[in-house]
Protein backbone atom coordinates (compact mmCIF):
# COMPACT_ATOMS: atom_id res chain seq x y z
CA UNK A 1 -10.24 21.73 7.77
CA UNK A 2 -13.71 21.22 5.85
CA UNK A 3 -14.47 22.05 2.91
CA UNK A 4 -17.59 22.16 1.18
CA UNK A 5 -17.22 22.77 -2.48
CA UNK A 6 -20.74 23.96 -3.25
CA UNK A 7 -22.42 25.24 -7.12
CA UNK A 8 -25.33 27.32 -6.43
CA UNK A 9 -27.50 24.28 -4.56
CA UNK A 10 -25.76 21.91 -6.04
CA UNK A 11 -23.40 20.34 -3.02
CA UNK A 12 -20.14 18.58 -5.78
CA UNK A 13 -17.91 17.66 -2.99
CA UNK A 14 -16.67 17.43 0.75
CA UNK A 15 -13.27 17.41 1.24
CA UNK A 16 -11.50 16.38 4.88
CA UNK A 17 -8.04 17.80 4.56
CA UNK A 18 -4.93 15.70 6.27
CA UNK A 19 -5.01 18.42 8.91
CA UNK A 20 -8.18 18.41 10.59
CA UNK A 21 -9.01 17.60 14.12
CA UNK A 22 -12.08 17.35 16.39
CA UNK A 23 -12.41 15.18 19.37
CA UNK A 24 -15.46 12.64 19.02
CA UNK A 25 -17.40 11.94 16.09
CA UNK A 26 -18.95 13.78 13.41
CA UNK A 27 -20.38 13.34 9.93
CA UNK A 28 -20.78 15.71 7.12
CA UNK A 29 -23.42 13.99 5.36
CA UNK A 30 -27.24 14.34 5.69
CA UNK A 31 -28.87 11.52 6.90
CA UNK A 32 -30.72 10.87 3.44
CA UNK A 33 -27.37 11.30 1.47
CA UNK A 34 -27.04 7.77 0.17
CA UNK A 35 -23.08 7.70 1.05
CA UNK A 36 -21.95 9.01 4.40
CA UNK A 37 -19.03 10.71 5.25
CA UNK A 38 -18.09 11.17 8.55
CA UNK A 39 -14.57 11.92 10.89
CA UNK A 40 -13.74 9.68 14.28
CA UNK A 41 -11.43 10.51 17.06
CA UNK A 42 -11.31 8.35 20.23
CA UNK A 43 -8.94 7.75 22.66
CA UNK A 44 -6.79 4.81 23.52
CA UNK A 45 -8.79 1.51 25.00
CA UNK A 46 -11.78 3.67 23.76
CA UNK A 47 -14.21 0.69 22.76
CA UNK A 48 -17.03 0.04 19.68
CA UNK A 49 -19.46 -2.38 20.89
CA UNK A 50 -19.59 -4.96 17.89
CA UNK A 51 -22.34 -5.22 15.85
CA UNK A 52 -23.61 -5.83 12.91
CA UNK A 53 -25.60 -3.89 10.39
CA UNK A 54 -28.94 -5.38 9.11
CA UNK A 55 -30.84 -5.56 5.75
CA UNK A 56 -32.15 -2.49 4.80
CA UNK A 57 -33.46 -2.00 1.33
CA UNK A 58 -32.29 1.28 -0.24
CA UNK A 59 -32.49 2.97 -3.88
CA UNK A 60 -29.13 4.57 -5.11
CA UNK A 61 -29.89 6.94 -7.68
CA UNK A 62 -26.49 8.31 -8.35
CA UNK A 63 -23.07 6.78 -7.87
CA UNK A 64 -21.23 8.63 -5.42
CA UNK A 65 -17.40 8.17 -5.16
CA UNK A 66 -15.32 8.76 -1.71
CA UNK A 67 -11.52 9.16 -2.71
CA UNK A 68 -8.44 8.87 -0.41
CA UNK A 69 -5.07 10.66 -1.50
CA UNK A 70 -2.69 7.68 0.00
CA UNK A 71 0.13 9.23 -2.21
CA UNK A 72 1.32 12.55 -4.25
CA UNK A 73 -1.05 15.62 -5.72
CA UNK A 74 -4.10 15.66 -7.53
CA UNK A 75 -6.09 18.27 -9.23
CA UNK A 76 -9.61 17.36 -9.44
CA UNK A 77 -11.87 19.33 -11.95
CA UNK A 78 -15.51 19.82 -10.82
CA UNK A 79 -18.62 20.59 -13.30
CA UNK A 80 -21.69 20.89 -12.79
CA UNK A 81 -24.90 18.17 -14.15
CA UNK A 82 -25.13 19.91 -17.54
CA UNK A 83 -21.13 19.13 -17.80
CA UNK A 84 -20.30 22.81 -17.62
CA UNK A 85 -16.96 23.72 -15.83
CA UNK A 86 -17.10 25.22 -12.31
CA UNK A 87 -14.03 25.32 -10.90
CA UNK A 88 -11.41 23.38 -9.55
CA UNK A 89 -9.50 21.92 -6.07
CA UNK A 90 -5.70 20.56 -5.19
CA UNK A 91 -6.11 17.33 -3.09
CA UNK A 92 -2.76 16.69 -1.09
CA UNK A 93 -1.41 13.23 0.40
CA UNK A 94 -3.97 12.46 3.00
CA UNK A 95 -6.63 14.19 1.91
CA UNK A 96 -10.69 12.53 1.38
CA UNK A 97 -12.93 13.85 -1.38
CA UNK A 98 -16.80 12.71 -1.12
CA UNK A 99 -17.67 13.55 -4.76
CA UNK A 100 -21.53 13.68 -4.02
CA UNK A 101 -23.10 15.19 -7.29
CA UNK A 102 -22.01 17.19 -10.64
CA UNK A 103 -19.12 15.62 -12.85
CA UNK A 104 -15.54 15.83 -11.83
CA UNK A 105 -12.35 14.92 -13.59
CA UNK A 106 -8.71 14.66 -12.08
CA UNK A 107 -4.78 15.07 -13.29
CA UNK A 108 -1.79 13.71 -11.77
CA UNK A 109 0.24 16.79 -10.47
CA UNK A 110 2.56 14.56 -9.03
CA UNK A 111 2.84 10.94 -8.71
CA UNK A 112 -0.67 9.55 -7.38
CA UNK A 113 -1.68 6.23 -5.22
CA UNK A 114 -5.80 6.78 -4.72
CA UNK A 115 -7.96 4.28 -3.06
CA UNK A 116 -11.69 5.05 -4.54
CA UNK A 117 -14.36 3.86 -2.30
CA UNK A 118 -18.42 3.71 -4.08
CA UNK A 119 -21.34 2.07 -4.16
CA UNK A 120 -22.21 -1.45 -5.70
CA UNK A 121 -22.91 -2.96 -7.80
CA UNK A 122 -20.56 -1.02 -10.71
CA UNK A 123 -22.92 -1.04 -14.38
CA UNK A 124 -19.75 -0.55 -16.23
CA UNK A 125 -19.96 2.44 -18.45
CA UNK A 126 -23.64 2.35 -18.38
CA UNK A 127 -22.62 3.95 -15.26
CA UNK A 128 -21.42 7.09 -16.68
CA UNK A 129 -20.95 9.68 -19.53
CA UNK A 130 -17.95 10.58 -20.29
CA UNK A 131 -16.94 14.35 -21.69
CA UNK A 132 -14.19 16.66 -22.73
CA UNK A 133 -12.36 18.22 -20.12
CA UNK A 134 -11.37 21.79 -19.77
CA UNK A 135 -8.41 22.92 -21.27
CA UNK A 136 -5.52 23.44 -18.87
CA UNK A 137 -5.19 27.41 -19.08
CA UNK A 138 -9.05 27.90 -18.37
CA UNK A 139 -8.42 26.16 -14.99
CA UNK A 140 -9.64 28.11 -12.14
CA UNK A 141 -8.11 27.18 -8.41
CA UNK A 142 -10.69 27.16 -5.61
């Protein structure tokens, strides 16, 4: 399954649950989003001709974070750019995020292993602000 978590026209994730299927290839990104996300099923002595990718000079304008659920149950908390709470999402063992715009936050429900893929090079905390989260019992599931 695919979900778009969507804030009026403000797209704050794609999530790829453990679960889903398709035969083929397909991507969930726009061509002009600066990360791409994108789903790959092929079949045994299927083949990838090798290559290799050239230069290509790009602007990044905003970090964007892909996050893999190797291990356990996270909540992740999803506001929008003026830092105001939307709503929030389970992630389960397996699971990707693309957190593609907005501000997000995350607690452990369980026991957590997460391998965080993003763009380079990292600015250290110039590269964000951070802000209060929202208290636990104003937490709304989506």
């Amino acid at each position: 399954m695919i979900e778009y978590k969507n804030l009026e026209n403000l797209r704050l994730a794609i999530i790829i649950r453990n679960e889903y299927y398709k035969d083929g290839i397909e991507f969930f990104t726009n061509e002009q989003d600066s990360q791409q996300l994108g789903y790959m099923s092929r079949q045994k002595d299927y083949s990838i001709l090798p290559h290799c990718h050239n230069i290509v000079p790009r602007e990044v304008h905003l970090t964007q974070e892909v996050l893999y659920i190797k291990k356990g149950k996270v909540r992740v908390d999803f506001y929008d750019n003026e830092k105001k709470y939307a709503f929030s999402s389970i992630l389960y063992k397996g699971d990707v995020i693309l957190l593609a715009d907005g501000g997000h936050g995350f607690k452990m429900i369980e026991d957590s292993e997460i391998i965080e893929i993003k763009q380079g090079p990292y600015c250290g905390e110039e590269d964000k602000v951070r802000f209060t989260s929202i208290l636990e019992d104003q937490i709304i599931i989506q």
